[in-house]
Structure formats: C-alpha cells, structure tokens
PDB file of N, CA and C in Angstrom:
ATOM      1  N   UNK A   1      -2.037 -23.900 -12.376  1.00  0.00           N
ATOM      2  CA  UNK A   1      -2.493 -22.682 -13.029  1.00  0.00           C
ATOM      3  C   UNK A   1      -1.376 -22.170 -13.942  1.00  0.00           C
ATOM      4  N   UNK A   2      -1.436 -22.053 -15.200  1.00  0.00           N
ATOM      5  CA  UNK A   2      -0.794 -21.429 -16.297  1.00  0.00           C
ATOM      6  C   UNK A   2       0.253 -19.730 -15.607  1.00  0.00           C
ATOM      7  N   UNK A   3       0.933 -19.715 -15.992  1.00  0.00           N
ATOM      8  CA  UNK A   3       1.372 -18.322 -15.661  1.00  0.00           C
ATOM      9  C   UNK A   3       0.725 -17.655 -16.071  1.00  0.00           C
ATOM     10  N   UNK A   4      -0.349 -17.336 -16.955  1.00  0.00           N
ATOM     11  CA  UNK A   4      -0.876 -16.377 -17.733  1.00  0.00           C
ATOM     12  C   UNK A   4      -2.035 -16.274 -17.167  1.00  0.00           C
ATOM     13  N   UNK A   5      -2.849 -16.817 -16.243  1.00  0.00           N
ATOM     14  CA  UNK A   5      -4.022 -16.904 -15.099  1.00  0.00           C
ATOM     15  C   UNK A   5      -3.673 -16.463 -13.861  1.00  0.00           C
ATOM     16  N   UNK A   6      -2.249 -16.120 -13.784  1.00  0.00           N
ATOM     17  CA  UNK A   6      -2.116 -15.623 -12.095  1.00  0.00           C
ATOM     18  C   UNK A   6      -1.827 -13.881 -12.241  1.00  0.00           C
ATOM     19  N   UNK A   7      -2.590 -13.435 -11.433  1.00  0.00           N
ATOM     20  CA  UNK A   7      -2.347 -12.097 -11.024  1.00  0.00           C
ATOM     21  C   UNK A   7      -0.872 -11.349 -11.438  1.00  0.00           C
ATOM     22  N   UNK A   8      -0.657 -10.459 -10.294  1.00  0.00           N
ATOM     23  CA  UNK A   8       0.396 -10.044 -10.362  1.00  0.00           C
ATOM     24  C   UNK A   8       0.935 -10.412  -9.258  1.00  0.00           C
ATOM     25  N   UNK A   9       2.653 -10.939  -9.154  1.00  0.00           N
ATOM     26  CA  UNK A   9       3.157 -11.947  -7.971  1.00  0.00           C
ATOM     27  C   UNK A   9       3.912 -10.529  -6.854  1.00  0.00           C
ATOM     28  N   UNK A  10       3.873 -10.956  -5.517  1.00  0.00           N
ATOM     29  CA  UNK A  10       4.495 -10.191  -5.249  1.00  0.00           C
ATOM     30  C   UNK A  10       6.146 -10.063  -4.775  1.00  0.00           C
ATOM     31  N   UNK A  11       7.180  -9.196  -5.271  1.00  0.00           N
ATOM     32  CA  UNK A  11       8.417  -9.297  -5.291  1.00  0.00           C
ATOM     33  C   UNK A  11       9.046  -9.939  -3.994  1.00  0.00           C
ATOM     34  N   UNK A  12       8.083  -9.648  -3.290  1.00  0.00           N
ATOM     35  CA  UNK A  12       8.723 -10.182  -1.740  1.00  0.00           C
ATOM     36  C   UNK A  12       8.609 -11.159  -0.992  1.00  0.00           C
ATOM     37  N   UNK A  13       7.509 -11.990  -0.885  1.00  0.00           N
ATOM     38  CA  UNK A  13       7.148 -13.082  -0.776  1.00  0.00           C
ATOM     39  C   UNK A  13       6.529 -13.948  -1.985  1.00  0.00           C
ATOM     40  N   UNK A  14       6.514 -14.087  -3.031  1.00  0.00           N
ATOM     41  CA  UNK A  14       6.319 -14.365  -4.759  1.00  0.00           C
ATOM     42  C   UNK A  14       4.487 -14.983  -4.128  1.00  0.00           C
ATOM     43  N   UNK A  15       4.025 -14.728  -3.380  1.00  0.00           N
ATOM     44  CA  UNK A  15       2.453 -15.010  -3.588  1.00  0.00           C
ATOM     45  C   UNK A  15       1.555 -13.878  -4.958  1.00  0.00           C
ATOM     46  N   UNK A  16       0.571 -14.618  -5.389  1.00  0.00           N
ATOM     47  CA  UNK A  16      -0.216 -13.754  -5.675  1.00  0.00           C
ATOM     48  C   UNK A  16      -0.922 -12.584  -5.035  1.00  0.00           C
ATOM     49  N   UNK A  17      -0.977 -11.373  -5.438  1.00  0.00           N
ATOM     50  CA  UNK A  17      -1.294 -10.503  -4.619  1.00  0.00           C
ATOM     51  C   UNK A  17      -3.016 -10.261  -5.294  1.00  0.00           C
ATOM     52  N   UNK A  18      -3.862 -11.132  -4.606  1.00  0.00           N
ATOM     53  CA  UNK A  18      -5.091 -11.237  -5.447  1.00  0.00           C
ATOM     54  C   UNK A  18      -5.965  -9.886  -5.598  1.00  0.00           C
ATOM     55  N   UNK A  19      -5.799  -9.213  -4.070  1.00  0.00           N
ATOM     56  CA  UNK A  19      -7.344  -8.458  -4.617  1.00  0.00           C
ATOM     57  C   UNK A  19      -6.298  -6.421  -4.476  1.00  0.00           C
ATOM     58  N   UNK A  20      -7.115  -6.089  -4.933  1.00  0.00           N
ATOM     59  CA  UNK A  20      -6.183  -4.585  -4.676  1.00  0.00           C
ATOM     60  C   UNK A  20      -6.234  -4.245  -3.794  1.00  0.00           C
ATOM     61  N   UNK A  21      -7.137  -4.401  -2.356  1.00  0.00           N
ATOM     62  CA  UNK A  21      -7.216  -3.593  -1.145  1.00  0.00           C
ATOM     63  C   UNK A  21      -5.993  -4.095  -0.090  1.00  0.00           C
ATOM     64  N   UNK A  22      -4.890  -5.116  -0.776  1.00  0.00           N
ATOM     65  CA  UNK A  22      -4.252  -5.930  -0.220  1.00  0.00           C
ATOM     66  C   UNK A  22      -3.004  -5.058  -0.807  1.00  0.00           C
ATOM     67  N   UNK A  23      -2.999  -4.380  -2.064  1.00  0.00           N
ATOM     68  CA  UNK A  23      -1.952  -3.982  -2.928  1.00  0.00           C
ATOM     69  C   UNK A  23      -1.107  -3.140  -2.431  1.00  0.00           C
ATOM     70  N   UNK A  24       0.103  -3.279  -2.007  1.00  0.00           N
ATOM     71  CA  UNK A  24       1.328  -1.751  -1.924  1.00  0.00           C
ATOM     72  C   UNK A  24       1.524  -1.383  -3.118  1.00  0.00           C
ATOM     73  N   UNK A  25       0.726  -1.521  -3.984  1.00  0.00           N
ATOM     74  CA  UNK A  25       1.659  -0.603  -5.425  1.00  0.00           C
ATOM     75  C   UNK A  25       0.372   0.481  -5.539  1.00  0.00           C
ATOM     76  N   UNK A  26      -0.946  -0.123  -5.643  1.00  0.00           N
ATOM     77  CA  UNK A  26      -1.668   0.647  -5.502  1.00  0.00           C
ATOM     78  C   UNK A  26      -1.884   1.947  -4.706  1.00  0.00           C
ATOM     79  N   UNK A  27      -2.010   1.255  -3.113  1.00  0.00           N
ATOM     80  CA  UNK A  27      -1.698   2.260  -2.120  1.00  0.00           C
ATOM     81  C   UNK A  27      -0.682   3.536  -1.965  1.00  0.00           C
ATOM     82  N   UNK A  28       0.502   2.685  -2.759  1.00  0.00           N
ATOM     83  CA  UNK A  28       1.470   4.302  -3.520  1.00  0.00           C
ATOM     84  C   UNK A  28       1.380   5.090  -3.986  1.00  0.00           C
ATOM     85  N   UNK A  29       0.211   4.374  -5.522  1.00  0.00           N
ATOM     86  CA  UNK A  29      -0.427   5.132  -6.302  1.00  0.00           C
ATOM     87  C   UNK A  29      -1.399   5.954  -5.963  1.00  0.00           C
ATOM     88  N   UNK A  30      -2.099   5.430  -4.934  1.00  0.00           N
ATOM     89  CA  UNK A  30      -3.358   6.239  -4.270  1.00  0.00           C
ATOM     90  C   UNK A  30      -2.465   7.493  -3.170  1.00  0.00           C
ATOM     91  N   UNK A  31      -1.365   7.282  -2.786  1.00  0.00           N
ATOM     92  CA  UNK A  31      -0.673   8.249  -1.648  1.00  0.00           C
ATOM     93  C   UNK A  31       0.323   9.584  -2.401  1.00  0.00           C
ATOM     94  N   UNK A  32       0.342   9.033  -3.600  1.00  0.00           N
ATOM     95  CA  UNK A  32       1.053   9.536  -4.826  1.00  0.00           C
ATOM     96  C   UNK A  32       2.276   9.869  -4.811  1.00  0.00           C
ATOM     97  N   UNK A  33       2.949   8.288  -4.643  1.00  0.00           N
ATOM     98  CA  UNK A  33       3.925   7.918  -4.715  1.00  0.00           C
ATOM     99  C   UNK A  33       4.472   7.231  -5.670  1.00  0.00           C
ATOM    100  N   UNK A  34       3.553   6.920  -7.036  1.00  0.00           N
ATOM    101  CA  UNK A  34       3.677   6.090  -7.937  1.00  0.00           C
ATOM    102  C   UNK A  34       2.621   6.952  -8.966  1.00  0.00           C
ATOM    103  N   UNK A  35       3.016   7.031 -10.326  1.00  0.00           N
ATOM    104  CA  UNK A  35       2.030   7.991 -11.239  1.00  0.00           C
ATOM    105  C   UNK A  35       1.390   6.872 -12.065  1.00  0.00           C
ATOM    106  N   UNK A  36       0.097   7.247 -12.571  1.00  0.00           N
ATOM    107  CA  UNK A  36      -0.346   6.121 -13.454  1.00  0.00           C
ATOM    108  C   UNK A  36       0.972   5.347 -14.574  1.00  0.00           C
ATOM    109  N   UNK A  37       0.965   5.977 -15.187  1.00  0.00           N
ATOM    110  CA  UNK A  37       1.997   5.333 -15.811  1.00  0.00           C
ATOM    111  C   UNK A  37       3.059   4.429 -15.856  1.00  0.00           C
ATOM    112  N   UNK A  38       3.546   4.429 -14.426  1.00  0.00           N
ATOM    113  CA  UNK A  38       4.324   3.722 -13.553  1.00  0.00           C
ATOM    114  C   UNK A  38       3.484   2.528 -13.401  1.00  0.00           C
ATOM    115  N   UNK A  39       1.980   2.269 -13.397  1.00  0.00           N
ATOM    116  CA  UNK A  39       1.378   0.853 -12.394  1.00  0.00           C
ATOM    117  C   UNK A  39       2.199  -0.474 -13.505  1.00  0.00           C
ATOM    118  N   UNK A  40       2.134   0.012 -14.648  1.00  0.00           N
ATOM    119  CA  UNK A  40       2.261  -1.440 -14.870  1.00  0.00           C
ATOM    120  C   UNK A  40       4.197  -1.809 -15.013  1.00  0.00           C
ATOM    121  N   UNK A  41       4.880  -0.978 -14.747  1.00  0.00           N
ATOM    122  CA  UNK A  41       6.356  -1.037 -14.781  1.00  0.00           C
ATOM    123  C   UNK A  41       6.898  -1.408 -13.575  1.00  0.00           C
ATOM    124  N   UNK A  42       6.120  -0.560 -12.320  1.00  0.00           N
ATOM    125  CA  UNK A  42       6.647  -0.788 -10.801  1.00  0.00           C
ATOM    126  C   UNK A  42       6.715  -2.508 -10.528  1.00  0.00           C
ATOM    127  N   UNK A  43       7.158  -2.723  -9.285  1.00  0.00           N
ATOM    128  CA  UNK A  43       7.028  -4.271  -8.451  1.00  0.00           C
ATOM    129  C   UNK A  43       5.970  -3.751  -7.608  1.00  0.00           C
ATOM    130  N   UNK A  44       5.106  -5.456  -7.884  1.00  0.00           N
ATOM    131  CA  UNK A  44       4.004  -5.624  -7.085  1.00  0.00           C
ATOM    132  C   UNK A  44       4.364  -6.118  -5.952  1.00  0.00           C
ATOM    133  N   UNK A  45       3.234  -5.399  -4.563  1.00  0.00           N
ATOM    134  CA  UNK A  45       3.856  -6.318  -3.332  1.00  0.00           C
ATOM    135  C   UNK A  45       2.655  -6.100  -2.504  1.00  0.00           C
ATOM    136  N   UNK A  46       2.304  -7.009  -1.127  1.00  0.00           N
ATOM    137  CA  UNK A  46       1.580  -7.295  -0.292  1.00  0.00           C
ATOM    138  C   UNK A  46       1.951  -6.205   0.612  1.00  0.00           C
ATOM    139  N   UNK A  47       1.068  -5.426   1.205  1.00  0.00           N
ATOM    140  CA  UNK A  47       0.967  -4.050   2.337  1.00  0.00           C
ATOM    141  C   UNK A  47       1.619  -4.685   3.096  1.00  0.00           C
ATOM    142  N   UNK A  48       1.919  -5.703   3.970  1.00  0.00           N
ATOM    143  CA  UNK A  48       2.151  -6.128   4.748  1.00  0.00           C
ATOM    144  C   UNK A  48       3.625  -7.259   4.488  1.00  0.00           C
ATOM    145  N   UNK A  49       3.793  -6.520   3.154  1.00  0.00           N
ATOM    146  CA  UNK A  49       4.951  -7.499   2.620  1.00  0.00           C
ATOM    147  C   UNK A  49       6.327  -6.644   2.957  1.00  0.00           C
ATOM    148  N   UNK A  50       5.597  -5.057   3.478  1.00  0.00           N
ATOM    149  CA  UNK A  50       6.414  -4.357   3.125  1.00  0.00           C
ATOM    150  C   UNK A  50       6.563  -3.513   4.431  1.00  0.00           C
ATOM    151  N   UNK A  51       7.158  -4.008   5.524  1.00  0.00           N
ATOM    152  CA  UNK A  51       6.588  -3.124   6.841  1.00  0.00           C
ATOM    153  C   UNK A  51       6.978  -1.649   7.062  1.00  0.00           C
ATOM    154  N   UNK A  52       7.797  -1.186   5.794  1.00  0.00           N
ATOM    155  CA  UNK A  52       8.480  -0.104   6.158  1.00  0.00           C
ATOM    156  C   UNK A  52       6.943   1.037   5.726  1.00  0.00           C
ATOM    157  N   UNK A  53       6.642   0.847   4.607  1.00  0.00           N
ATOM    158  CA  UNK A  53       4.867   1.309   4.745  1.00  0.00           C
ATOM    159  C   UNK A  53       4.024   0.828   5.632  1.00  0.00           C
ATOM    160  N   UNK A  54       3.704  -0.277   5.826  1.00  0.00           N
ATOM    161  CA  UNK A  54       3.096  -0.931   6.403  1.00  0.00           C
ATOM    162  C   UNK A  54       2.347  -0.347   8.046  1.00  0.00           C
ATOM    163  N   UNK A  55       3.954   0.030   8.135  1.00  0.00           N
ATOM    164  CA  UNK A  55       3.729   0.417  10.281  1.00  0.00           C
ATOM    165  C   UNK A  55       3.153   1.963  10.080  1.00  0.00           C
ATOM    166  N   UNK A  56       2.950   2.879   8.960  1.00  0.00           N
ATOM    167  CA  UNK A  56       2.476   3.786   8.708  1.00  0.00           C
ATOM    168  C   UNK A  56       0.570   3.712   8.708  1.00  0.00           C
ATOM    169  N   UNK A  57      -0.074   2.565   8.562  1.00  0.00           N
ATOM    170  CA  UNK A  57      -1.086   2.530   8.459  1.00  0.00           C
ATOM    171  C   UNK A  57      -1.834   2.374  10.174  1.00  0.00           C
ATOM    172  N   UNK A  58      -2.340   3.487  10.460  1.00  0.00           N
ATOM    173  CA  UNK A  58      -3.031   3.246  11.689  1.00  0.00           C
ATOM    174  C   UNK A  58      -4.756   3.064  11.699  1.00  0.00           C
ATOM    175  N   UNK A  59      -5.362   2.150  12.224  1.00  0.00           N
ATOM    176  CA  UNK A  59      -6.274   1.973  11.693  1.00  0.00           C
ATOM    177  C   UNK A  59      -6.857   0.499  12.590  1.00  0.00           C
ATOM    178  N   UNK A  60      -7.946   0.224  13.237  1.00  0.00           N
ATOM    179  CA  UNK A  60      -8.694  -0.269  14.215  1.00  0.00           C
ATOM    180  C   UNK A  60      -8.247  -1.617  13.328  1.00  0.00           C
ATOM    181  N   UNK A  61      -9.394  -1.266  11.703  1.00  0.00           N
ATOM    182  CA  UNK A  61      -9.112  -2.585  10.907  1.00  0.00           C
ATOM    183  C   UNK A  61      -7.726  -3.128  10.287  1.00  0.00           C
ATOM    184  N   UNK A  62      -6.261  -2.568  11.026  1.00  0.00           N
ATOM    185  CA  UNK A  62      -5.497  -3.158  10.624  1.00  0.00           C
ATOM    186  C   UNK A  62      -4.685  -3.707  11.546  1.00  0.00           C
ATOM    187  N   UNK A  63      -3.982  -4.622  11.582  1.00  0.00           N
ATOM    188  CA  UNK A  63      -3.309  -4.981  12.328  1.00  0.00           C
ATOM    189  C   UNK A  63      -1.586  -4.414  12.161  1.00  0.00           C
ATOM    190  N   UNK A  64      -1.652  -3.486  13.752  1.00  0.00           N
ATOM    191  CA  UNK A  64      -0.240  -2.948  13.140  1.00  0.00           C
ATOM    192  C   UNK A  64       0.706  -3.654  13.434  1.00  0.00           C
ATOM    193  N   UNK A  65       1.779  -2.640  12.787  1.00  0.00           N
ATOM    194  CA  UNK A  65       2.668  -3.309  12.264  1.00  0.00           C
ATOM    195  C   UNK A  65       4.308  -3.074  13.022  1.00  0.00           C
ATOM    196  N   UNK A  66       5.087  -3.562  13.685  1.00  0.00           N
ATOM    197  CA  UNK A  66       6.198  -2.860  14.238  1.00  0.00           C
ATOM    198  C   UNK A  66       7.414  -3.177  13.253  1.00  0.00           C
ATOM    199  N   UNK A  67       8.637  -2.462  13.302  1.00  0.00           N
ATOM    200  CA  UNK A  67       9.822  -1.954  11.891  1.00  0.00           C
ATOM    201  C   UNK A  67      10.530  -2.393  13.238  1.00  0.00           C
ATOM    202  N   UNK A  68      11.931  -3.255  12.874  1.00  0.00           N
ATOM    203  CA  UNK A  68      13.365  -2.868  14.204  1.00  0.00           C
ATOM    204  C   UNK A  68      14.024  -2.121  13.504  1.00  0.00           C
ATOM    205  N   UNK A  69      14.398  -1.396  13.677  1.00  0.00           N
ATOM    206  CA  UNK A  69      16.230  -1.568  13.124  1.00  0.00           C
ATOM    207  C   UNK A  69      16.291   0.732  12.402  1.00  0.00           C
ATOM    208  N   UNK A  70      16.870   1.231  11.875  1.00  0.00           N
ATOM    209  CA  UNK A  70      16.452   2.202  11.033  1.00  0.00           C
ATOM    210  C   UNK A  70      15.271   2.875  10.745  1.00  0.00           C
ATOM    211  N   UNK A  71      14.941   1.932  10.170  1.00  0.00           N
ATOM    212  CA  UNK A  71      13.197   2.396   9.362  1.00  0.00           C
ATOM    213  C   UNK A  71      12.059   2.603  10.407  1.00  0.00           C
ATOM    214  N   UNK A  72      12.105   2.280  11.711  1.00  0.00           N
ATOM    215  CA  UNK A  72      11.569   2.159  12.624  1.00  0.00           C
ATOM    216  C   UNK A  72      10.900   3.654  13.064  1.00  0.00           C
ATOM    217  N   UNK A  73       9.582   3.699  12.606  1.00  0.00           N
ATOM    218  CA  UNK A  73       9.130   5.308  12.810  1.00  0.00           C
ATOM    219  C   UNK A  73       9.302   5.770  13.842  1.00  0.00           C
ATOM    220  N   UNK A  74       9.451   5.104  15.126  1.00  0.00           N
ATOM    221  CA  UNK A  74       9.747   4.762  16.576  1.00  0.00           C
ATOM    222  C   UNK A  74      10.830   6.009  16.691  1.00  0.00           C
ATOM    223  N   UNK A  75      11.678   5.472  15.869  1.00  0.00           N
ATOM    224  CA  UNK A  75      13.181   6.669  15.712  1.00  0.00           C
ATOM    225  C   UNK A  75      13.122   7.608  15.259  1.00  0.00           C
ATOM    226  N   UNK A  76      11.857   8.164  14.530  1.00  0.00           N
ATOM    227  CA  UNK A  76      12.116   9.167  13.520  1.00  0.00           C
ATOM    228  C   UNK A  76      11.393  10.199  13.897  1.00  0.00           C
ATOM    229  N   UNK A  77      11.362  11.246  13.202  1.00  0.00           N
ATOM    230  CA  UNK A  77      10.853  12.789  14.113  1.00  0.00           C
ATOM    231  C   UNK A  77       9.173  12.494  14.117  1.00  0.00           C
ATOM    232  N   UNK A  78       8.536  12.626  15.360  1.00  0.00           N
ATOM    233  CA  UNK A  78       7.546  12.657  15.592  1.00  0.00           C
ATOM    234  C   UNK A  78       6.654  13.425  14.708  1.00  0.00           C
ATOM    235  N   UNK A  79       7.063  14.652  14.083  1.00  0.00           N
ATOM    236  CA  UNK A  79       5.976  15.246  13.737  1.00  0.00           C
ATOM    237  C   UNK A  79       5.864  14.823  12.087  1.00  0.00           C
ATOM    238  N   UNK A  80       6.888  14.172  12.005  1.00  0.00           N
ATOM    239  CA  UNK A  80       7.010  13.815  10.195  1.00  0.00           C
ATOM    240  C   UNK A  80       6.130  12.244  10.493  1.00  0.00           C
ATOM    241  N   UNK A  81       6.152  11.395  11.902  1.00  0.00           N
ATOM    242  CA  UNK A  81       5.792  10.179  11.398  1.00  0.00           C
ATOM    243  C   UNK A  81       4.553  10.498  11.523  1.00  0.00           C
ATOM    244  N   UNK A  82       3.946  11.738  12.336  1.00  0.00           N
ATOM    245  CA  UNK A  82       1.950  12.181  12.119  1.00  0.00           C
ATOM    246  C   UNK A  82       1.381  12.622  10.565  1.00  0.00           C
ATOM    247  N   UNK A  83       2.600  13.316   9.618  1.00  0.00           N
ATOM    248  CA  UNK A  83       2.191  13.506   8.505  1.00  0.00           C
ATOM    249  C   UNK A  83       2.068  12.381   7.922  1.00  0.00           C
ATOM    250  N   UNK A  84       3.071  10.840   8.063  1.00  0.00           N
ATOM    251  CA  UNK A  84       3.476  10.343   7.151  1.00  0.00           C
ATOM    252  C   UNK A  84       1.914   9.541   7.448  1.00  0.00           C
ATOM    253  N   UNK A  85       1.670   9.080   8.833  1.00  0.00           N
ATOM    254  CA  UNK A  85       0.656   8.160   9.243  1.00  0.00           C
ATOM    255  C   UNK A  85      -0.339   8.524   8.346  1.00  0.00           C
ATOM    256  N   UNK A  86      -0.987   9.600   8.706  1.00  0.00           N
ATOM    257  CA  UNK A  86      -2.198  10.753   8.140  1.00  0.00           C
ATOM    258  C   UNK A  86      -1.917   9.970   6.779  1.00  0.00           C
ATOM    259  N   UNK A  87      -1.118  10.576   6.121  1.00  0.00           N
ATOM    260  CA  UNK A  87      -1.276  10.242   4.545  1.00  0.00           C
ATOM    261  C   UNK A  87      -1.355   8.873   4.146  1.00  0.00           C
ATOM    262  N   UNK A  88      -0.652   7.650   4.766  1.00  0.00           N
ATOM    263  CA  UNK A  88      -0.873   6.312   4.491  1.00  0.00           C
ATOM    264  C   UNK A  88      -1.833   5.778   5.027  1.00  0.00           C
ATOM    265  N   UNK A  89      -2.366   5.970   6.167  1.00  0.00           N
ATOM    266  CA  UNK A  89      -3.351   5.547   6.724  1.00  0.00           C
ATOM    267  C   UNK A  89      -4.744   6.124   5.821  1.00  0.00           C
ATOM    268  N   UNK A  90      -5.077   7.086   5.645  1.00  0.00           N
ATOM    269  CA  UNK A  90      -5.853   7.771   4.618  1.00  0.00           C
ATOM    270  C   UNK A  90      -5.791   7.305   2.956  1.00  0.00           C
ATOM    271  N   UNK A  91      -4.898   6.724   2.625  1.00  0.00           N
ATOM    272  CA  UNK A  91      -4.470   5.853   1.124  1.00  0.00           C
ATOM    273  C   UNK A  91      -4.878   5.167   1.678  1.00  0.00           C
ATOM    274  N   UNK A  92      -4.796   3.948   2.651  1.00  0.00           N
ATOM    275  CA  UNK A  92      -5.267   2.640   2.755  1.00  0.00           C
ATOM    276  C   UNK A  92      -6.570   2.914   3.029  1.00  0.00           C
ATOM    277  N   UNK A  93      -7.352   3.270   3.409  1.00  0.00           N
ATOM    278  CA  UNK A  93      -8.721   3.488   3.818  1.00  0.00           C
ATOM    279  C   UNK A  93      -9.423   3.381   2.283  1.00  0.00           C
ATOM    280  N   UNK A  94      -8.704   4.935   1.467  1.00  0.00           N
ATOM    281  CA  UNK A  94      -9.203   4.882   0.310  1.00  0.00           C
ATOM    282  C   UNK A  94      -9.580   3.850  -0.483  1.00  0.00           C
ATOM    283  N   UNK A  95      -8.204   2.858  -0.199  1.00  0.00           N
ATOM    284  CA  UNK A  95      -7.976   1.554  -0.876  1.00  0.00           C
ATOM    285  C   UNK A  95      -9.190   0.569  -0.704  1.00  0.00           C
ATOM    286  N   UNK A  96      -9.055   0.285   0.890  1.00  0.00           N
ATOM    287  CA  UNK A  96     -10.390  -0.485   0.676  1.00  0.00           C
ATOM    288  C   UNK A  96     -11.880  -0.226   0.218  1.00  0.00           C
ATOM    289  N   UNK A  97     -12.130   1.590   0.289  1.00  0.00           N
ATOM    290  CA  UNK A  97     -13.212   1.477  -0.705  1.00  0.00           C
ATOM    291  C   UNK A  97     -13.322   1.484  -2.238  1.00  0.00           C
ATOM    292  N   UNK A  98     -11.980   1.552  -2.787  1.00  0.00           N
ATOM    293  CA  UNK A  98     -12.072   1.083  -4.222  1.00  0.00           C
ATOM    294  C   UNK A  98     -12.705  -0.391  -4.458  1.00  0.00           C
ATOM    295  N   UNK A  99     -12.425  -1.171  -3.965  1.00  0.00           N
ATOM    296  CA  UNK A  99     -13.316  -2.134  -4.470  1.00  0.00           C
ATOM    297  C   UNK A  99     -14.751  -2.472  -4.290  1.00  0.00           C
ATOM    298  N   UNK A 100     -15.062  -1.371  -3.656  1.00  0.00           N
ATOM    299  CA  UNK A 100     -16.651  -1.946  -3.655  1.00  0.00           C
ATOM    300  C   UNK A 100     -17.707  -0.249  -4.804  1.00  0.00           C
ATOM    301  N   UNK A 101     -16.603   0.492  -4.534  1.00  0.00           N
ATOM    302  CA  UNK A 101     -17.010   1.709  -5.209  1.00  0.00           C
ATOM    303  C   UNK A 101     -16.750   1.436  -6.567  1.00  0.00           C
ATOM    304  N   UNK A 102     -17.250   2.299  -7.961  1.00  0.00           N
ATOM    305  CA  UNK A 102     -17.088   1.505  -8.863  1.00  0.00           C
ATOM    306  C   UNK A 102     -15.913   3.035  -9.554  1.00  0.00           C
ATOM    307  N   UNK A 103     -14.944   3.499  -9.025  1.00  0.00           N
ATOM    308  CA  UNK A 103     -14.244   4.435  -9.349  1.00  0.00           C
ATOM    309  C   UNK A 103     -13.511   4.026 -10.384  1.00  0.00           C
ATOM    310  N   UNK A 104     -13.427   5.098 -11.205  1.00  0.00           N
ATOM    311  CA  UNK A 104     -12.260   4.864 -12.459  1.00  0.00           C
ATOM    312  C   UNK A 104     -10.655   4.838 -11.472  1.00  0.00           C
ATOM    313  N   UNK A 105      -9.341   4.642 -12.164  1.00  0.00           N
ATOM    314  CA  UNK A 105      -8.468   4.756 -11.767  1.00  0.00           C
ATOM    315  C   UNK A 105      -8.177   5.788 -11.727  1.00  0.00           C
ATOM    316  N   UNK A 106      -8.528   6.447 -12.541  1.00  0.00           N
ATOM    317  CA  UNK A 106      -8.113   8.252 -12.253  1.00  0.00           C
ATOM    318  C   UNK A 106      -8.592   8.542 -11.153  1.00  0.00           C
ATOM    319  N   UNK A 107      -9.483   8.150 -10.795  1.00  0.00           N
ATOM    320  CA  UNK A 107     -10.208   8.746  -8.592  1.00  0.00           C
ATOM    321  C   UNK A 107      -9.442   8.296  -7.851  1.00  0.00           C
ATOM    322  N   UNK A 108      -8.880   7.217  -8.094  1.00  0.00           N
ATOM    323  CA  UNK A 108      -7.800   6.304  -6.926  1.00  0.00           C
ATOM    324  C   UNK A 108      -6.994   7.400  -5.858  1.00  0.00           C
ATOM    325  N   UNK A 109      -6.446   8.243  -6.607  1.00  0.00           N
ATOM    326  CA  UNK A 109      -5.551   8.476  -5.921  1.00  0.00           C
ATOM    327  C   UNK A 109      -6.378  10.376  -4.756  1.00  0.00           C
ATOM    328  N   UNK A 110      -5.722  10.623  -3.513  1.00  0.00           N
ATOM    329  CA  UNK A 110      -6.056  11.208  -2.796  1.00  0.00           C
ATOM    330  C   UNK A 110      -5.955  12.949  -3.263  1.00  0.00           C
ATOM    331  N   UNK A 111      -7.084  13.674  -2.976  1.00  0.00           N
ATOM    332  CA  UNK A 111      -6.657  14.929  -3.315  1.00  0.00           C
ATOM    333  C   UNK A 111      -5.654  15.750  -2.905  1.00  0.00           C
TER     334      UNK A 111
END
C-alpha cells in the first residue's frame, strides 16, 4: 500500500489507526483536550496505545486498563480520578456513536 492510502499511523505503536472509535486524538478532541484546529497538527494514537488515558475509560464494553508506576490513577486523589473517569469514559462512549451517527465534527465534542 502506497503511503498515500494509509490512514493516519499511530506514534506509538506505528499501526494504522483505521476507524475513529479506536482514535486517542479524537477522544481528546471530543473530552476537549484538543481544539479543532489542532486535529490535523496533533500525533495520532490507538486508545489503548496510550494507557495513561486509557485506564480512565470505565465501561462494560471496554476492556480495562491497569497504569504501574506514577500515572497510576490507583495513586492519585480519588475524587479527581471520579471526575477524570466521568469525563473520559463519557468521550469514549460519545466516540463510538460518532460513527454510526452522521454528526458533523463540530458535535464531536461533549457539552
């Protein structure tokens, strides 16, 4: 496949990151952590490429995720890792119904 046929790669493991409900750049963008303007400048990466978001997503359909070391929400103040969950877990949800919803990018992101 031509370089010019593949997606966008992701910085961390260099796979293609094919579909968006898979996307950490998106999910930033949707948590609003990333402004439109930013999508096409930021690094692309796999949700799961990235566990320091990653272990933030709670959710039946995901498989979580455990952090060692620092980053480990495990360590960090309980009541900041319920805001942080809430808000990423709620971006990823969003995420997966962007692709079947037919939303502009301006809806992406959470009120």
């Amino acid at each position: 496949m031509a370089k010019c046929d593949q997606g966008y790669l992701c910085v961390i493991c260099g796979e293609e990151v094919e579909h968006i409900e898979v996307s950490g750049l998106y999910l930033r963008y949707i948590i609003g952590e990333v402004h439109a303007e930013e999508l096409q400048t930021q690094p692309e990466h796999h949700i799961c490429c990235n566990p320091v978001l990653a272990q933030f997503i709670v959710d039946k359909d995901f498989e979580a995720v455990l952090v060692k070391g620092p980053f480990d929400k495990r360590s960090l103040d309980p009541e900041e890792v319920k805001v942080r969950e809430s808000l990423v877990t709620r971006g990823w949800k969003r995420l997966q119904e962007v692709k079947s919803s037919q939303r502009s990018i301006s809806e992406f992101p959470l009120d």
